[in-house]
N, C-alpha and C. Protein backbone atom coordinates (compact mmCIF):
# COMPACT_ATOMS: atom_id res chain seq x y z
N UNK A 1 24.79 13.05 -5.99
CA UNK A 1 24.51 11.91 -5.16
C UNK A 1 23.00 11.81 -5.00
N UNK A 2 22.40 10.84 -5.46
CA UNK A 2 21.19 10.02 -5.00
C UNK A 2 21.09 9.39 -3.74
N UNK A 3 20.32 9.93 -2.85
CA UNK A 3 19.64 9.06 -1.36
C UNK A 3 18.25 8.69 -1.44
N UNK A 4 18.17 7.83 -1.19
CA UNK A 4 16.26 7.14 -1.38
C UNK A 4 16.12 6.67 0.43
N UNK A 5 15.45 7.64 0.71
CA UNK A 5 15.49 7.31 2.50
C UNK A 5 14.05 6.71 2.77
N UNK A 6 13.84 5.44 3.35
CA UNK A 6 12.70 4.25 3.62
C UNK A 6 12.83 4.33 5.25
N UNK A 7 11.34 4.32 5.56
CA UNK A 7 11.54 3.77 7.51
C UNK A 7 11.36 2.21 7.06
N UNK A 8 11.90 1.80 7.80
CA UNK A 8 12.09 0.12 8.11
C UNK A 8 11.05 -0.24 9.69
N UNK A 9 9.72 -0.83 9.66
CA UNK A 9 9.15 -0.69 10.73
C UNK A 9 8.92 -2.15 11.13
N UNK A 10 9.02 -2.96 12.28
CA UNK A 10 8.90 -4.32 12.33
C UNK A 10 7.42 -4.54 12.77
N UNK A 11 7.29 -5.48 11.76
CA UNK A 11 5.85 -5.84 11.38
C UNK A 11 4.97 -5.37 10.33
N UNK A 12 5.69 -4.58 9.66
CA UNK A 12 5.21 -3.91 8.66
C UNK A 12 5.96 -3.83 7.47
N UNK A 13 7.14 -3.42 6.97
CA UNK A 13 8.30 -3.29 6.32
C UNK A 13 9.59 -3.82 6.60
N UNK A 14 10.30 -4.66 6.55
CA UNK A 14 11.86 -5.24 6.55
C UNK A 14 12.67 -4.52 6.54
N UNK A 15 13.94 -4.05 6.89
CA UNK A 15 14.95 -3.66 6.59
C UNK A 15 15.34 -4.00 5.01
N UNK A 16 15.37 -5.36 4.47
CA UNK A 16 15.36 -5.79 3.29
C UNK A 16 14.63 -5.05 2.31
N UNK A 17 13.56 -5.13 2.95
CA UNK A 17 12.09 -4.68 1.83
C UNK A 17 12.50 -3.75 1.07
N UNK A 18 12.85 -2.69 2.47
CA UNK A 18 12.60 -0.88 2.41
C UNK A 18 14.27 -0.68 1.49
N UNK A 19 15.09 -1.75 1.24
CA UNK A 19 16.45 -1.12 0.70
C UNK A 19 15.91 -1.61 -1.09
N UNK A 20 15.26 -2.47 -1.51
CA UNK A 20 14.64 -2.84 -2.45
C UNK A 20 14.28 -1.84 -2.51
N UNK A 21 12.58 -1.53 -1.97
CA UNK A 21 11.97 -0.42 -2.58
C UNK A 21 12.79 0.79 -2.40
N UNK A 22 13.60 1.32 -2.15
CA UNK A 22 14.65 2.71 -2.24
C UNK A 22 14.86 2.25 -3.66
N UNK A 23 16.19 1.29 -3.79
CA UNK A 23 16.71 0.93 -5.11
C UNK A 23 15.80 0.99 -6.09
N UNK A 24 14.24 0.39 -5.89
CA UNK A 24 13.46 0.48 -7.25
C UNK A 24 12.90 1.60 -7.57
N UNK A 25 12.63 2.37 -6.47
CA UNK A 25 12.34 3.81 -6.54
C UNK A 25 13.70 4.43 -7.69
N UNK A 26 14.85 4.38 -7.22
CA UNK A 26 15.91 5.35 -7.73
C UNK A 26 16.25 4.64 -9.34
N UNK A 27 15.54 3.42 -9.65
CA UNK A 27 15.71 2.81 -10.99
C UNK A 27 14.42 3.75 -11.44
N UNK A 28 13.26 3.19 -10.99
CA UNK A 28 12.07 3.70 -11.72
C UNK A 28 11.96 5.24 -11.88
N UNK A 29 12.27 6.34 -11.55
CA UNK A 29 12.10 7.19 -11.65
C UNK A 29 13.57 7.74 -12.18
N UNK A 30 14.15 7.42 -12.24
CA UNK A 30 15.72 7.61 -13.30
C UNK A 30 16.30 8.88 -12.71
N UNK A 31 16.57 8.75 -11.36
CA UNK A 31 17.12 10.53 -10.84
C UNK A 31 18.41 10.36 -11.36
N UNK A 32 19.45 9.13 -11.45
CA UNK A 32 20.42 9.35 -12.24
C UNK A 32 20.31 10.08 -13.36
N UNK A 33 20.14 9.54 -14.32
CA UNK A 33 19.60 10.08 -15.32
C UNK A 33 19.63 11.61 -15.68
N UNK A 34 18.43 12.37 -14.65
CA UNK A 34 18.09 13.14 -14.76
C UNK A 34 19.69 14.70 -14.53
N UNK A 35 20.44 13.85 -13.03
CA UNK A 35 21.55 14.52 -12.77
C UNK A 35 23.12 14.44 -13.93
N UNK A 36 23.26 13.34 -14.53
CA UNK A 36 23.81 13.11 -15.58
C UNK A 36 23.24 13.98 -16.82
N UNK A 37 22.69 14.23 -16.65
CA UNK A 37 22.08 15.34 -18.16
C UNK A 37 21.79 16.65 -17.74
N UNK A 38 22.66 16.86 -16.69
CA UNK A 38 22.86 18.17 -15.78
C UNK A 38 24.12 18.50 -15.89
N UNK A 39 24.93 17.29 -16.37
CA UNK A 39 26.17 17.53 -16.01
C UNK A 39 27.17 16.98 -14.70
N UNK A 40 26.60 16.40 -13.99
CA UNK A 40 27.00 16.23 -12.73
C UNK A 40 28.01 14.41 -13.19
N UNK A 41 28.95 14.54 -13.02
CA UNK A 41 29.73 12.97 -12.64
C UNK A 41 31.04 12.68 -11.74
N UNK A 42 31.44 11.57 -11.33
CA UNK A 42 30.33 10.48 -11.45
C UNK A 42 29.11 10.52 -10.29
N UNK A 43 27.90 9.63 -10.84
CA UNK A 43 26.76 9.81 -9.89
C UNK A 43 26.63 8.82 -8.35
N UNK A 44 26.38 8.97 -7.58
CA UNK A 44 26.30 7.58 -6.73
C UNK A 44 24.67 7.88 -6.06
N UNK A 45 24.27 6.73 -5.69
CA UNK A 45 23.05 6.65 -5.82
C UNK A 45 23.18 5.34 -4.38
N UNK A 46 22.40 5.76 -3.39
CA UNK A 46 22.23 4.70 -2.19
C UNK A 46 20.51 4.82 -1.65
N UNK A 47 20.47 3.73 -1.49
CA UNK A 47 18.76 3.70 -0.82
C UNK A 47 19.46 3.57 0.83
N UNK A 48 18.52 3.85 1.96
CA UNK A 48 18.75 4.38 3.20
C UNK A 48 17.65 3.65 3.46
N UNK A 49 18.15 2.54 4.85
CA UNK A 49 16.77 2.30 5.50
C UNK A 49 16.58 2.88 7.21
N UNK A 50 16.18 3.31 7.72
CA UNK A 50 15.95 3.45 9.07
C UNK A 50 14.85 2.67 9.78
N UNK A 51 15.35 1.97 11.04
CA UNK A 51 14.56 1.79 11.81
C UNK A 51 15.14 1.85 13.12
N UNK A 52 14.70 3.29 13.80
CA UNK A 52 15.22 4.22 15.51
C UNK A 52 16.69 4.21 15.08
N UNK A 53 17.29 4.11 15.42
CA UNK A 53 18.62 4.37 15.60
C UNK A 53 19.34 3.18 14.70
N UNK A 54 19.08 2.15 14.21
CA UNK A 54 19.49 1.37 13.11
C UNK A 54 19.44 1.92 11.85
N UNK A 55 20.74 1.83 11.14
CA UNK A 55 20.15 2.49 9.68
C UNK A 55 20.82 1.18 8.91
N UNK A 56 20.96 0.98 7.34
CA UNK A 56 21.06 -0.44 6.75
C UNK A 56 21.19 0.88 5.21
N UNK A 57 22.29 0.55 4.40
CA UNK A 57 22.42 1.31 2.98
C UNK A 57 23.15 0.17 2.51
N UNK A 58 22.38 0.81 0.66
CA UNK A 58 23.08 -0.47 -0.08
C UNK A 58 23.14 0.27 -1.15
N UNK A 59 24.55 0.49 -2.14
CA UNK A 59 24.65 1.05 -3.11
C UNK A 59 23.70 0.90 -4.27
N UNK A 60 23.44 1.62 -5.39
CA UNK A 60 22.91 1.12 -6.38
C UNK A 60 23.93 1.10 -7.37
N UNK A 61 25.21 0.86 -7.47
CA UNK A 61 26.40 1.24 -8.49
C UNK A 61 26.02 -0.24 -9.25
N UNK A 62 25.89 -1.91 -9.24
CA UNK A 62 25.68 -2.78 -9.81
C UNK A 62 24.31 -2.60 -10.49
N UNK A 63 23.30 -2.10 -10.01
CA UNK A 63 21.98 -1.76 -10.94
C UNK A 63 22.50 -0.95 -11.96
N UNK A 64 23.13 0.33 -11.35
CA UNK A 64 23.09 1.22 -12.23
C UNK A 64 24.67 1.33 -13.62
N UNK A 65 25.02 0.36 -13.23
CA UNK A 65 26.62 0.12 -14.02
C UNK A 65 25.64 -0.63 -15.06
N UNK A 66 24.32 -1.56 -15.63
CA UNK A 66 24.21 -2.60 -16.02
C UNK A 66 23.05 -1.82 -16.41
N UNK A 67 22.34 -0.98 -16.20
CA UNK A 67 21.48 0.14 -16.98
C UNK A 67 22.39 1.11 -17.72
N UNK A 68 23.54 1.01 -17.22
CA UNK A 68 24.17 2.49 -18.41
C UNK A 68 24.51 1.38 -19.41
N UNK A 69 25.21 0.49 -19.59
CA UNK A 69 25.96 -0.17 -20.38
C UNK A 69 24.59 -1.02 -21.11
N UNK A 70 23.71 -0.85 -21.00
CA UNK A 70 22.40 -1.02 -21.74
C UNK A 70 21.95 -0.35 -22.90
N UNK A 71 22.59 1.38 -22.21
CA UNK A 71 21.86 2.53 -23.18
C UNK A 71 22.97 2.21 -24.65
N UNK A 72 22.01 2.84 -25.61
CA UNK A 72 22.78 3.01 -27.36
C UNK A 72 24.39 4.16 -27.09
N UNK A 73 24.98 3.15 -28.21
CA UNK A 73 26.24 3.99 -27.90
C UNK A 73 26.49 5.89 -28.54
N UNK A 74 25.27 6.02 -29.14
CA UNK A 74 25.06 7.38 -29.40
C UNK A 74 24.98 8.05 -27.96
N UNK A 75 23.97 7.77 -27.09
CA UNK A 75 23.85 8.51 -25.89
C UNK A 75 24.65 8.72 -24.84
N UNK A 76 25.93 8.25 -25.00
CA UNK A 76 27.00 7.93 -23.86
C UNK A 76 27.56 8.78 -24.58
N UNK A 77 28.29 9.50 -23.20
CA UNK A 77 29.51 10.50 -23.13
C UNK A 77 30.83 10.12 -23.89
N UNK A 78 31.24 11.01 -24.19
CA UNK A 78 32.55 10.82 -24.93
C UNK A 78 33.25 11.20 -24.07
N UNK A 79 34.59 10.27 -24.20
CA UNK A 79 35.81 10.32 -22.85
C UNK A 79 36.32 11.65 -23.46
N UNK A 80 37.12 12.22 -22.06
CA UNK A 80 38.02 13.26 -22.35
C UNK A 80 38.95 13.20 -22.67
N UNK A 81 39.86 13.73 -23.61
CA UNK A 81 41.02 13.53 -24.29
C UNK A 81 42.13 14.09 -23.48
């Protein structure tokens, strides 16, 4: 499991903003990726926003369903029989 934890501060950062930048963080730096070639499945991956006692999460499973099905079919796992 991937968590990308953002403070959400008003006047400074959105609740919105900070779940974006989590998500682009956990695209740009490919921690999927990295745990999938560890072995680890399946992966789930959420950006976290806080602001005091409000928190706001938003999966990354639609980013990241539409980046795997991108990669060459050499690099994908073979199902288990």
């Amino acid at each position: 499991m991937v968590l990308e934890l953002k403070v959400a501060k008003p006047k400074v950062k959105s609740p919105e903003a900070a779940l974006r930048e989590g998500l682009a963080q956990i695209r740009g730096h490919d921690y999927v990726a990295e745990l999938r070639a560890g072995g680890s499945s399946p992966v789930h991956a959420f950006a976290v926003a806080f602001d005091g006692k409000q928190v706001w999460v938003r999966s990354a499973a639609n980013t990241l369903k539409a980046k795997a099905k991108a990669r060459p079919a050499a690099k994908r796992r073979k199902a288990k029989r």
